[in-house]
C-alpha atoms as a PDB file:
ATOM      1  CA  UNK A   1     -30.831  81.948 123.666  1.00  0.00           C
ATOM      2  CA  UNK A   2     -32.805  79.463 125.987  1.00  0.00           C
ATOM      3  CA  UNK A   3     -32.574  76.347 125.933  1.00  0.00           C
ATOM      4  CA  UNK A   4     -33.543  74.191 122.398  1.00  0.00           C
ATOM      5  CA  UNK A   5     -32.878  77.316 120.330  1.00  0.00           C
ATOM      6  CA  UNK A   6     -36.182  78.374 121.343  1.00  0.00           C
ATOM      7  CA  UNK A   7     -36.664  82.187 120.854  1.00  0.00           C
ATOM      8  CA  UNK A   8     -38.523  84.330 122.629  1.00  0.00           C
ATOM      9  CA  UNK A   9     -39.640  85.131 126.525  1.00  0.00           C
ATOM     10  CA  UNK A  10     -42.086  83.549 129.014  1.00  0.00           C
ATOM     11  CA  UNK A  11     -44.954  81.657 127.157  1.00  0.00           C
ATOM     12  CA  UNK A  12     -45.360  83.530 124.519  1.00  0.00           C
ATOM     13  CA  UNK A  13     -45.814  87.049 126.237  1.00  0.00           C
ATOM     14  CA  UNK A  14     -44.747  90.327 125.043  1.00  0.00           C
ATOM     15  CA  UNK A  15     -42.818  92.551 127.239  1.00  0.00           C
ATOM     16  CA  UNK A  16     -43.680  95.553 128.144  1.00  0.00           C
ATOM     17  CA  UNK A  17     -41.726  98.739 129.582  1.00  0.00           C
ATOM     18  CA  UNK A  18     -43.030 101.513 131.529  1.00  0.00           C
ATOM     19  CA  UNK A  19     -41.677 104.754 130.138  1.00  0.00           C
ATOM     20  CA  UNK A  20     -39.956 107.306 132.510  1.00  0.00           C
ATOM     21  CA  UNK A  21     -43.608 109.578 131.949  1.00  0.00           C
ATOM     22  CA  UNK A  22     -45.537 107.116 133.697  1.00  0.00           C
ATOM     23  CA  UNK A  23     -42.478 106.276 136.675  1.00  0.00           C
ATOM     24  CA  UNK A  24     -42.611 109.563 137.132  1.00  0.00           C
ATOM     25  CA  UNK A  25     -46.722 110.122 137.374  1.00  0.00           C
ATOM     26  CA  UNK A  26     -46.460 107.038 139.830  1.00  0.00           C
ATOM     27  CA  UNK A  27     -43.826 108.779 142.000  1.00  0.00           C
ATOM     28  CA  UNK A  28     -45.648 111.616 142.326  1.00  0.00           C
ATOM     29  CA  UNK A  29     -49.130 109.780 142.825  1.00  0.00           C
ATOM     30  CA  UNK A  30     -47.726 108.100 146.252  1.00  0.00           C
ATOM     31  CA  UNK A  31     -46.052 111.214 147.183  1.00  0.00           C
ATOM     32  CA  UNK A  32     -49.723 113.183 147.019  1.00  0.00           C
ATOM     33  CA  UNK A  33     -51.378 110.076 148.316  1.00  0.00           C
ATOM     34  CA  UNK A  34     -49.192 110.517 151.335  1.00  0.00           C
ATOM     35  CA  UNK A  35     -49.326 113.888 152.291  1.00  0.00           C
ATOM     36  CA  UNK A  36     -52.927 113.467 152.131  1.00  0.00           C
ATOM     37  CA  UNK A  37     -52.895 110.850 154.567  1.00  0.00           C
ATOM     38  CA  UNK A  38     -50.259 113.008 156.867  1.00  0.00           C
ATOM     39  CA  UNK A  39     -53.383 115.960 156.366  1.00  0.00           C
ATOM     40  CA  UNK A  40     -55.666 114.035 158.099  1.00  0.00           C
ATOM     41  CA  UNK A  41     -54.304 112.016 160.691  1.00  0.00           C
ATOM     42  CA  UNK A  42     -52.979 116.078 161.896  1.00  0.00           C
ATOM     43  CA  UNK A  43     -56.561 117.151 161.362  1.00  0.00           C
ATOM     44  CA  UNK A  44     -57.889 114.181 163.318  1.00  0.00           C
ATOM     45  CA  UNK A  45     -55.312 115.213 166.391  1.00  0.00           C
ATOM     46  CA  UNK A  46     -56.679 118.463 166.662  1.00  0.00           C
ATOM     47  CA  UNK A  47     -54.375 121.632 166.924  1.00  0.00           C
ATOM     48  CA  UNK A  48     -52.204 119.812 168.832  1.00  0.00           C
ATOM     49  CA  UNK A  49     -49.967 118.233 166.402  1.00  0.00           C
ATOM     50  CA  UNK A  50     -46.470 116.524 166.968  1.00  0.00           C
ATOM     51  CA  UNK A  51     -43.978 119.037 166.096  1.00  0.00           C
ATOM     52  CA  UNK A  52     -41.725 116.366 164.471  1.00  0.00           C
ATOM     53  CA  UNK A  53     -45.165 115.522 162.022  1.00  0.00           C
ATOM     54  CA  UNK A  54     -44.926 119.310 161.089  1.00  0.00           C
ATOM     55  CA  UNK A  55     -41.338 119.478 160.650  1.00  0.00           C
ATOM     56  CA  UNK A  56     -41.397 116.408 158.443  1.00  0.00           C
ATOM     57  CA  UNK A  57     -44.541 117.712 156.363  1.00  0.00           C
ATOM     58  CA  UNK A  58     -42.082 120.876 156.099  1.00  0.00           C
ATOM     59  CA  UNK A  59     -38.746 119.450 154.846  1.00  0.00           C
ATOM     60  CA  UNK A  60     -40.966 116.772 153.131  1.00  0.00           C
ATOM     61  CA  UNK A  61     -37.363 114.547 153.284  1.00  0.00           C
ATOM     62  CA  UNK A  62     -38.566 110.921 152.584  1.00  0.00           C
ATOM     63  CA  UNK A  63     -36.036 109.080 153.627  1.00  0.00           C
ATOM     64  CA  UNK A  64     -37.047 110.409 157.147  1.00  0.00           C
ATOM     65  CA  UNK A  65     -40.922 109.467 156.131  1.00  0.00           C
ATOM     66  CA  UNK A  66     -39.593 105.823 155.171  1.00  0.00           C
ATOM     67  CA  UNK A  67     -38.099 105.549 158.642  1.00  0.00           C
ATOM     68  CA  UNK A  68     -41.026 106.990 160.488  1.00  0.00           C
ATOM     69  CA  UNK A  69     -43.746 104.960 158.465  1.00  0.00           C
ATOM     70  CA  UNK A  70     -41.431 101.957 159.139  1.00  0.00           C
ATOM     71  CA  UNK A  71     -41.714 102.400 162.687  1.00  0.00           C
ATOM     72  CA  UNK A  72     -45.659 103.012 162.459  1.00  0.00           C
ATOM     73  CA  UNK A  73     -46.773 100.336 160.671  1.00  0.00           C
ATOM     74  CA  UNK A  74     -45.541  97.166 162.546  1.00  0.00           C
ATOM     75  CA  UNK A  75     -46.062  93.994 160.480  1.00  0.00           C
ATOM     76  CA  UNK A  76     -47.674  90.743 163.202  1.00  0.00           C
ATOM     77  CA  UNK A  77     -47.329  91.193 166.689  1.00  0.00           C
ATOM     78  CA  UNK A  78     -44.774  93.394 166.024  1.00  0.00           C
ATOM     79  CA  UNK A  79     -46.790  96.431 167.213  1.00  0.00           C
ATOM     80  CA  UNK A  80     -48.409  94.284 170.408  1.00  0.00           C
ATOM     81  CA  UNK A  81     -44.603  92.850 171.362  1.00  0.00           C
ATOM     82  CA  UNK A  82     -41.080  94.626 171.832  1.00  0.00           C
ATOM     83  CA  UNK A  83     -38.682  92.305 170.360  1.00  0.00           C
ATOM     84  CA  UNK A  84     -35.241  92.340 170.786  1.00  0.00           C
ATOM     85  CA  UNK A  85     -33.251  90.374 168.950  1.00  0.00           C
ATOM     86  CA  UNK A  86     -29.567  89.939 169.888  1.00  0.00           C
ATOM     87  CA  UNK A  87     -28.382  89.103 166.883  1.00  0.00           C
ATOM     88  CA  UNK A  88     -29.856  91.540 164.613  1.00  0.00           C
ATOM     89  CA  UNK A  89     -27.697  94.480 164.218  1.00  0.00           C
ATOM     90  CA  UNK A  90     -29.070  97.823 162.734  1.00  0.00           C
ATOM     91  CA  UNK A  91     -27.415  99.196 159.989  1.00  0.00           C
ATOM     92  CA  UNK A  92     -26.224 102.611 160.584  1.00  0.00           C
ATOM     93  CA  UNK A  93     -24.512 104.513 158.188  1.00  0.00           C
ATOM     94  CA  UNK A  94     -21.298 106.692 159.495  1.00  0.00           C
ATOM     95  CA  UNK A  95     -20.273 109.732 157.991  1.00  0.00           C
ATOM     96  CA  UNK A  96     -16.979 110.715 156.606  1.00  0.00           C
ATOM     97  CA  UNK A  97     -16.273 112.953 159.569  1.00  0.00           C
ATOM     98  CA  UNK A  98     -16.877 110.351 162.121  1.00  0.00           C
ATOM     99  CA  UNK A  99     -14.828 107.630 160.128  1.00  0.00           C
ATOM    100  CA  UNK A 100     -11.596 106.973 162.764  1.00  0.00           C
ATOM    101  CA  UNK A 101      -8.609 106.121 160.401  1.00  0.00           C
ATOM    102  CA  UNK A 102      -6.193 106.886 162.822  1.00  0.00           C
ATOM    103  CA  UNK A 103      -7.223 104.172 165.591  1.00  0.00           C
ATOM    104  CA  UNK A 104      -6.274 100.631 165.892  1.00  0.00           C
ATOM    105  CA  UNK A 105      -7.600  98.500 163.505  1.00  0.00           C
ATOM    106  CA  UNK A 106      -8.881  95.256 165.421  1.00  0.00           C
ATOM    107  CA  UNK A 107      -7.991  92.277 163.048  1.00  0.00           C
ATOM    108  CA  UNK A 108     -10.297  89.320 162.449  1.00  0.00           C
ATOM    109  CA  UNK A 109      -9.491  86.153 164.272  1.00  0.00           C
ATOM    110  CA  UNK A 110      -8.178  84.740 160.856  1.00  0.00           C
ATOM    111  CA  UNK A 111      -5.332  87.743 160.314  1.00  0.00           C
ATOM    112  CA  UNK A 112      -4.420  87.174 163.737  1.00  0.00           C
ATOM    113  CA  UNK A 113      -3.736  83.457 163.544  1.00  0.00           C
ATOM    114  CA  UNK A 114      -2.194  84.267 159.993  1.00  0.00           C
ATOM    115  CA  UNK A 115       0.113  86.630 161.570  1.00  0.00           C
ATOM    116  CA  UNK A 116       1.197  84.114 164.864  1.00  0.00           C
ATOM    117  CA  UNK A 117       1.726  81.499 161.840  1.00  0.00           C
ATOM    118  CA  UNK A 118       4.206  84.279 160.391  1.00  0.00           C
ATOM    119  CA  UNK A 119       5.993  84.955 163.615  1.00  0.00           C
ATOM    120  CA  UNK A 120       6.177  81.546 164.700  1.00  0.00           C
ATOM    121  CA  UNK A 121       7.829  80.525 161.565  1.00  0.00           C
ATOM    122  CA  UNK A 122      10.079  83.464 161.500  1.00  0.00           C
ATOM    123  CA  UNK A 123      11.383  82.482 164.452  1.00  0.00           C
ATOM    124  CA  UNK A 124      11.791  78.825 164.065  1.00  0.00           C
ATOM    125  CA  UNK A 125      13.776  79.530 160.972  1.00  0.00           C
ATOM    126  CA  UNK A 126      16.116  81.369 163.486  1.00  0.00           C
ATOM    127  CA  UNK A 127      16.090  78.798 165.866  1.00  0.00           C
ATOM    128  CA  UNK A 128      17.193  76.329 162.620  1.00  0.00           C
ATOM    129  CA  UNK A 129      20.001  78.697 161.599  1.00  0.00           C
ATOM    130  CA  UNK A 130      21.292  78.740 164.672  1.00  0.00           C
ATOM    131  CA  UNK A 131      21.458  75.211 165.304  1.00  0.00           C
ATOM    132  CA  UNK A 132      19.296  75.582 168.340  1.00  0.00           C
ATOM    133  CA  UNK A 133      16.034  73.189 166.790  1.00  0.00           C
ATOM    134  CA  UNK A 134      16.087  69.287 166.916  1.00  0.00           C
ATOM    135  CA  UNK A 135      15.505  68.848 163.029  1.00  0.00           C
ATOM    136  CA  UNK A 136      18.852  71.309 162.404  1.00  0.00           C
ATOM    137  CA  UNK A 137      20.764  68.555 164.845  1.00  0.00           C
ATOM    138  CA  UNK A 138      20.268  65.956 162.963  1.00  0.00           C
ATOM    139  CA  UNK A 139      20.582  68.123 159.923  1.00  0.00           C
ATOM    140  CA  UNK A 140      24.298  68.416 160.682  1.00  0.00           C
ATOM    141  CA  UNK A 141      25.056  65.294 161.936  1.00  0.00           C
ATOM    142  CA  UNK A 142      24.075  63.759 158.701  1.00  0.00           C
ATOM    143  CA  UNK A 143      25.974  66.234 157.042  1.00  0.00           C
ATOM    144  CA  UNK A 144      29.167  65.085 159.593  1.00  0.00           C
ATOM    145  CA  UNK A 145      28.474  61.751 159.198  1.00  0.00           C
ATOM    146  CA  UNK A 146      27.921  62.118 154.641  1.00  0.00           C
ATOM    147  CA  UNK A 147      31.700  64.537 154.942  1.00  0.00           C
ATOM    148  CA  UNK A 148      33.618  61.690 157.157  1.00  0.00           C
ATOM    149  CA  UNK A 149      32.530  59.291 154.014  1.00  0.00           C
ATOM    150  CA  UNK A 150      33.385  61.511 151.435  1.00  0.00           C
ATOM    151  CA  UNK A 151      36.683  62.339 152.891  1.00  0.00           C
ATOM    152  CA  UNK A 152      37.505  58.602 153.406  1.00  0.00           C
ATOM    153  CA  UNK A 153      36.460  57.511 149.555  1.00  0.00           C
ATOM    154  CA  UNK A 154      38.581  60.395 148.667  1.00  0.00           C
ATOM    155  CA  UNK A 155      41.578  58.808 150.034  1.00  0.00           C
ATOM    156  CA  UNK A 156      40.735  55.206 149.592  1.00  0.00           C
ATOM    157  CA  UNK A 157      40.770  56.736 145.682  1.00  0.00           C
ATOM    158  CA  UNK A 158      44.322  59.043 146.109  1.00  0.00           C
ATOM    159  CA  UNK A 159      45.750  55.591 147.386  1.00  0.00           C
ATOM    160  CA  UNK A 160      44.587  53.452 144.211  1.00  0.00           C
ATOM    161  CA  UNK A 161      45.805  55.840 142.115  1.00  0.00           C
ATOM    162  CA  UNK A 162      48.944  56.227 143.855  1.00  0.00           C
ATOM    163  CA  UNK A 163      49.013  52.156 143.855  1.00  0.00           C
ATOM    164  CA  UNK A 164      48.261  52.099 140.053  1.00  0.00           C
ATOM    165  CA  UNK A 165      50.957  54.870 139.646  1.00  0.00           C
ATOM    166  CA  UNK A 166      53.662  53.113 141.290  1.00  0.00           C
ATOM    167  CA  UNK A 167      52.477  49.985 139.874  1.00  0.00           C
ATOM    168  CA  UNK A 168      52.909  51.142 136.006  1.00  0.00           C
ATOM    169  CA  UNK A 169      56.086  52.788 137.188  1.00  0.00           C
ATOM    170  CA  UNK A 170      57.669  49.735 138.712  1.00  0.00           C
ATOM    171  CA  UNK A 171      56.351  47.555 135.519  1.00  0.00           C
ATOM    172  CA  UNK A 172      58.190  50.240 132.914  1.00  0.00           C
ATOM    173  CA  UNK A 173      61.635  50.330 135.320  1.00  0.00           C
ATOM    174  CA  UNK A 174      61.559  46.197 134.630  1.00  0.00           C
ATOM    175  CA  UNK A 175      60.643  46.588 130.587  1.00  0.00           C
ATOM    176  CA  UNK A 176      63.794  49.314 130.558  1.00  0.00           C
ATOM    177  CA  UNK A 177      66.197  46.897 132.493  1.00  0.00           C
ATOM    178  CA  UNK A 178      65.099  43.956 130.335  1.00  0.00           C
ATOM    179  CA  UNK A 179      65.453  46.056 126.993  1.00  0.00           C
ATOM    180  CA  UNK A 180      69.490  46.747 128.479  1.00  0.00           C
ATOM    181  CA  UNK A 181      70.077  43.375 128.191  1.00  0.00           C
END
């Protein structure tokens, strides 16, 4: 619904449909209206009419009438002016036969730098595993330098609790000997 709950289309107008019939009774109008117009711009010519108008008028194909009219009727200067325009590119379609799956694919400039980002990575993980990069240096240095402290609190601690052993064993020897008396 539009907006404000509003029903209905465009200012109050109904809509109307054309039915297939009248498509169709078009279609063929403009086909007739441009054979007719073919008819006499060959009987204006004379007897010596293009071949390719004849051929065309023959197959009646109009997607090769399209292209032809499109070429005749040149919209502006068009028709006083050859244009070229570097950056327009005409669209040609290829056929399934001339597809070539087989070749090289050429990559956009995008995959390309996506794929050197890949690479480059790859390998600098190597590098790292190996030891080889500055980050994996000091990497295991830290790691020398956080085992030399763990292995020293770990005796500092085996020496208290040796000290605290001996300790409670020396003060139980003295409570035995005074308990003798």
């Amino acid at each position: 619904m539009p907006k404000g709950g509003r029903k209905g289309g465009h200012k109050g107008r109904a809509r109307q449909y054309t039915s297939p019939e009248e498509i169709d009774a078009q279609l063929q109008a403009e086909e007739q209206k441009a054979r007719e117009e073919e008819e006499q711009e060959e009987g204006g010519d004379g007897a010596s009419g293009d071949p390719k108008k004849e051929k065309k008028s023959l197959d009646s194909d109009e997607s090769e009438d399209e292209d032809d009219d499109y070429q005749q009727k040149r919209k502006g200067v068009e028709g006083l002016i050859d244009i070229e325009n570097p950056n327009r590119v005409a669209q040609t379609t290829k056929k399934v036969t001339q597809l070539d799956l087989d070749g090289p694919k050429e990559l956009s400039r995008r995959e390309r730098e996506e794929i050197e980002k890949q690479k480059a990575k790859e390998r600098y993980m190597k590098m790292h595993l190996a030891g080889k990069t500055e980050q994996a240096k000091a990497d295991l240095a830290r790691l020398a330098i956080i085992r030399k402290q763990r292995e020293e609190a770990a005796r500092k601690k085996e020496e208290e609790r040796k000290a605290k052993d001996d300790a409670t064993l020396s003060g139980k020897r003295m409570q035995s000997l005074s308990l003798n008396k």
